[in-house]
C-alpha atoms as a PDB file:
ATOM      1  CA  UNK A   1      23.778  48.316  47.701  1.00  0.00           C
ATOM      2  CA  UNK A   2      21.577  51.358  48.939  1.00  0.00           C
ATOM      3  CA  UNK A   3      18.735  49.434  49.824  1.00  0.00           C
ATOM      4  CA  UNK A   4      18.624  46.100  51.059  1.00  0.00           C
ATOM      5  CA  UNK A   5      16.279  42.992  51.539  1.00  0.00           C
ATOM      6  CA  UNK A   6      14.654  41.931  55.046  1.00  0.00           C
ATOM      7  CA  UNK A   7      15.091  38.252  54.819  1.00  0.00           C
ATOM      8  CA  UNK A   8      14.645  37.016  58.623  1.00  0.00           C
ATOM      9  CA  UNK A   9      11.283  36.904  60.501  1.00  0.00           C
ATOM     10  CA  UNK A  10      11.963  38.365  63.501  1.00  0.00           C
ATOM     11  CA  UNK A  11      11.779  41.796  61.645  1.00  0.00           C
ATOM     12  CA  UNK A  12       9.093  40.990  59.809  1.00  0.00           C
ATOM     13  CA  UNK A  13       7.119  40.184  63.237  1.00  0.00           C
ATOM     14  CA  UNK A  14       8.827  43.300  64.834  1.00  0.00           C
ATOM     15  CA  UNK A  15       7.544  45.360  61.843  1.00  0.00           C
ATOM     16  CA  UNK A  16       3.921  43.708  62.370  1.00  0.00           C
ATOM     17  CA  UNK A  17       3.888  44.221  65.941  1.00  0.00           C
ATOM     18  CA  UNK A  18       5.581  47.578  66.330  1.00  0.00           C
ATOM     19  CA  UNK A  19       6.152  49.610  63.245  1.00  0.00           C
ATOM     20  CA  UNK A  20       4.878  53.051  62.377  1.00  0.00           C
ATOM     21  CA  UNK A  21       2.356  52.896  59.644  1.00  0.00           C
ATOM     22  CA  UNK A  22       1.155  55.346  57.308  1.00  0.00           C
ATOM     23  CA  UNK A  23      -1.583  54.345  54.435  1.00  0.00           C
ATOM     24  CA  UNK A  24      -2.103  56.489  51.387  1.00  0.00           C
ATOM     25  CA  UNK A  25      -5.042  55.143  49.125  1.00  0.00           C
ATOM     26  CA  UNK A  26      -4.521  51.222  48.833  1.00  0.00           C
ATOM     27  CA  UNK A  27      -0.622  51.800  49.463  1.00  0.00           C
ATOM     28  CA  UNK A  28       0.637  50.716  53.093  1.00  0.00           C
ATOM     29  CA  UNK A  29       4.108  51.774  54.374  1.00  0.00           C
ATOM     30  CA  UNK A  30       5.122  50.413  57.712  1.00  0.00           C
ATOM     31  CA  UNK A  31       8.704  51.355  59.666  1.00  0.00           C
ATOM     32  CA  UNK A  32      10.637  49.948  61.786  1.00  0.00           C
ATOM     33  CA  UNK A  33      13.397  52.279  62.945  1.00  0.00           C
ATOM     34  CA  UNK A  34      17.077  50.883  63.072  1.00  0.00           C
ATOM     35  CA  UNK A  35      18.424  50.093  66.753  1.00  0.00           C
ATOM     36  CA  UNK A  36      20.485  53.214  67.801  1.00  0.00           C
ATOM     37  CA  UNK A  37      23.078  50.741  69.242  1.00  0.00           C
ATOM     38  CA  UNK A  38      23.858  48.476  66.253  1.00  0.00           C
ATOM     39  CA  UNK A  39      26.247  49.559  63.682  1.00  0.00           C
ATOM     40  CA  UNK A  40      24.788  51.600  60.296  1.00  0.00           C
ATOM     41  CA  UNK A  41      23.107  49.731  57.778  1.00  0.00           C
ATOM     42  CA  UNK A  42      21.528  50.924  54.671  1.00  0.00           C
ATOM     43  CA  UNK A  43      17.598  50.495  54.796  1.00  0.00           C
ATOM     44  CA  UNK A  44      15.723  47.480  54.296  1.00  0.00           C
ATOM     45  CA  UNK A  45      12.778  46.836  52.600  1.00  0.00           C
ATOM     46  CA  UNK A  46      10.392  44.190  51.981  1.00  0.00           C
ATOM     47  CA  UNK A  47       7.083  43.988  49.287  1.00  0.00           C
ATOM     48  CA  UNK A  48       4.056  42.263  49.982  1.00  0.00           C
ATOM     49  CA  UNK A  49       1.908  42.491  46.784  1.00  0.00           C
ATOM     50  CA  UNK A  50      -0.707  39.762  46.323  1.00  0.00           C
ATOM     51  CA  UNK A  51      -2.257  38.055  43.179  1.00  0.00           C
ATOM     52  CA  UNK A  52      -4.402  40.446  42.917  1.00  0.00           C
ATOM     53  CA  UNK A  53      -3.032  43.492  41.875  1.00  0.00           C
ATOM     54  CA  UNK A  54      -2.002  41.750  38.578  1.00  0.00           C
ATOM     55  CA  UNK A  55      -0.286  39.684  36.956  1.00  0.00           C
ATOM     56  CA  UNK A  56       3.578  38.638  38.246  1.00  0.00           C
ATOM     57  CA  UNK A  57       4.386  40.922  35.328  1.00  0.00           C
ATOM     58  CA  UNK A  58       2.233  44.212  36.798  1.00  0.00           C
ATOM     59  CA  UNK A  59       3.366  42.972  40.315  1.00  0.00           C
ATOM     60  CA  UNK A  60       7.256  42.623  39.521  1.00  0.00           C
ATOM     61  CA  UNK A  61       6.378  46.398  37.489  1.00  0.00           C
ATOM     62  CA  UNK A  62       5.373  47.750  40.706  1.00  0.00           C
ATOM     63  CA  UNK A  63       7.912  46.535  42.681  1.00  0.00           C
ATOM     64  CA  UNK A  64      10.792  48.139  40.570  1.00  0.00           C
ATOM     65  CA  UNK A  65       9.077  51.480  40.612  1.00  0.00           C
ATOM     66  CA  UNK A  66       8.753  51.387  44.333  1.00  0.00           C
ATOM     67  CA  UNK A  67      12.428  50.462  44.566  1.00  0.00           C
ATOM     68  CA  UNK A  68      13.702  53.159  42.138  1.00  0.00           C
ATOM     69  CA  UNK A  69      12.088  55.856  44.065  1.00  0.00           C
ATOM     70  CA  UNK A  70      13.422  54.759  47.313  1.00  0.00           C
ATOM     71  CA  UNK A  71      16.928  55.088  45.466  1.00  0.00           C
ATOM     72  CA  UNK A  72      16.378  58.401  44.358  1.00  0.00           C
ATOM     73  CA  UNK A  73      14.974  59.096  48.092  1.00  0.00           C
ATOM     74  CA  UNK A  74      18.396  57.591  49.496  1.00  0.00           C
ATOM     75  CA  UNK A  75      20.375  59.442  46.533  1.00  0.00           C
ATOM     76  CA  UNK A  76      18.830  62.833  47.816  1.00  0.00           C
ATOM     77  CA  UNK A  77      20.520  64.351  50.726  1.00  0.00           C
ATOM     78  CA  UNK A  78      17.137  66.564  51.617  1.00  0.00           C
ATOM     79  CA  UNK A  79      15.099  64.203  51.707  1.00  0.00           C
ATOM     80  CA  UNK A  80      16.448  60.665  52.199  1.00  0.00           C
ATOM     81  CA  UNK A  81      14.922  57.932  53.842  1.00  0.00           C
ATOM     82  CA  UNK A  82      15.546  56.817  57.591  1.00  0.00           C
ATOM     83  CA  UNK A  83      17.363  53.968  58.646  1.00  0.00           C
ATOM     84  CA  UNK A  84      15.588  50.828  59.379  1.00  0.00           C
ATOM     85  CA  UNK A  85      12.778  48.390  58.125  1.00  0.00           C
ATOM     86  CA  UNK A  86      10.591  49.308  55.861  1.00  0.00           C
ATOM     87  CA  UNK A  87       6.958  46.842  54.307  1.00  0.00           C
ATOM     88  CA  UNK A  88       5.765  48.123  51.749  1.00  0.00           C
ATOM     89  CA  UNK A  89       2.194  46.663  51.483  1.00  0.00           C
ATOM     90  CA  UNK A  90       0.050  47.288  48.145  1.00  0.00           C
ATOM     91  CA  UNK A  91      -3.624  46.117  48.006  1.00  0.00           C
ATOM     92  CA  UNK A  92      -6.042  44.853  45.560  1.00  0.00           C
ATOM     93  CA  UNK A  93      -7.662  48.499  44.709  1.00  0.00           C
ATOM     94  CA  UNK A  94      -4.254  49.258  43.442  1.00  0.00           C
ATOM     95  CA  UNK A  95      -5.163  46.733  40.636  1.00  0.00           C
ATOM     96  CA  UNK A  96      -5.746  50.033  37.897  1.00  0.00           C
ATOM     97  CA  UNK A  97      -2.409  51.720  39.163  1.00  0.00           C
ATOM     98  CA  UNK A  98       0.627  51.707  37.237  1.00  0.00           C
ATOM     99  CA  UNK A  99       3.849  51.460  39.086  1.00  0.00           C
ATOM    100  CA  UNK A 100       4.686  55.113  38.754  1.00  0.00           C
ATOM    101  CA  UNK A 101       1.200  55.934  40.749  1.00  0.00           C
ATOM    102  CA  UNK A 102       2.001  53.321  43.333  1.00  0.00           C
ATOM    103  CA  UNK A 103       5.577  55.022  43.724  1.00  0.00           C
ATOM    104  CA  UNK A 104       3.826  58.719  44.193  1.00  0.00           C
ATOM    105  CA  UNK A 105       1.708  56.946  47.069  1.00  0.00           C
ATOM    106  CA  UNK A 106       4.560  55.529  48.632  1.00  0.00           C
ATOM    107  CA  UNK A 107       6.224  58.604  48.308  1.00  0.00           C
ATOM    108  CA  UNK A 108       3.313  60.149  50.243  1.00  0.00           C
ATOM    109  CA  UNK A 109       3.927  57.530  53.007  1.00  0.00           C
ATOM    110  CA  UNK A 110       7.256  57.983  53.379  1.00  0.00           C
ATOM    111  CA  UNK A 111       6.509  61.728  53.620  1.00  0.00           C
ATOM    112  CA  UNK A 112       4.105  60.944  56.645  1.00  0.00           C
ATOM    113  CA  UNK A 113       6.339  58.706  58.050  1.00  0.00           C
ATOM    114  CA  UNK A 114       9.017  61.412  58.075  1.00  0.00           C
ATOM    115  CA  UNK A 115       6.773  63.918  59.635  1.00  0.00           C
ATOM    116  CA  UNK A 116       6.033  61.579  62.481  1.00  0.00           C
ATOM    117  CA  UNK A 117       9.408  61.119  63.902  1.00  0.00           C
END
């Protein structure tokens, strides 16, 4: 695949501890950039979307519009999305969004992100 899951710990406690973060609204987007020794991998992402926001239905919604623009942003050679680790962190406020809304503010993030490295 394009994109694909971070299932170990360590990166999630790498991410916590060391990531680059950039917030847009209640939308959190934190990177972890890809070691410049190991071989290429596509990106990885992670969700963390609590209760909150909805119901699994609205959460799971969310989720697949976040992922669908992160394929387009991989699909795109101008604009892309760096290698690495990416959490994608969505809070309560975010409860009146829809998932296209959630996807412009990650978007946004990933923008920022880009402009800081």
């Amino acid at each position: 695949g394009l994109i694909w899951r971070i299932r170990d710990r360590r990166t999630f406690l790498e991410l916590r501890r060391s990531g680059t973060r950039a917030r847009r609204g209640p939308v959190t987007v934190i990177h972890l950039a890809a070691d410049p020794h190991a071989p290429a991998q596509p990106p990885r992402i992670a969700f963390a979307v609590p209760r909150k926001v909805g119901t699994a239905v609205v959460r799971n919604r969310i989720r697949r519009c976040v992922r669908g623009r992160l394929l387009q942003r991989v699909r795109d050679p101008h604009r892309g999305v760096a290698p690495g680790a990416y959490l994608v962190t969505v809070r309560p406020e975010a409860a009146g969004l829809d998932g296209a809304d959630v996807a412009d503010l990650v978007d946004a993030c990933l923008d920022r992100l880009e402009q800081r490295t």
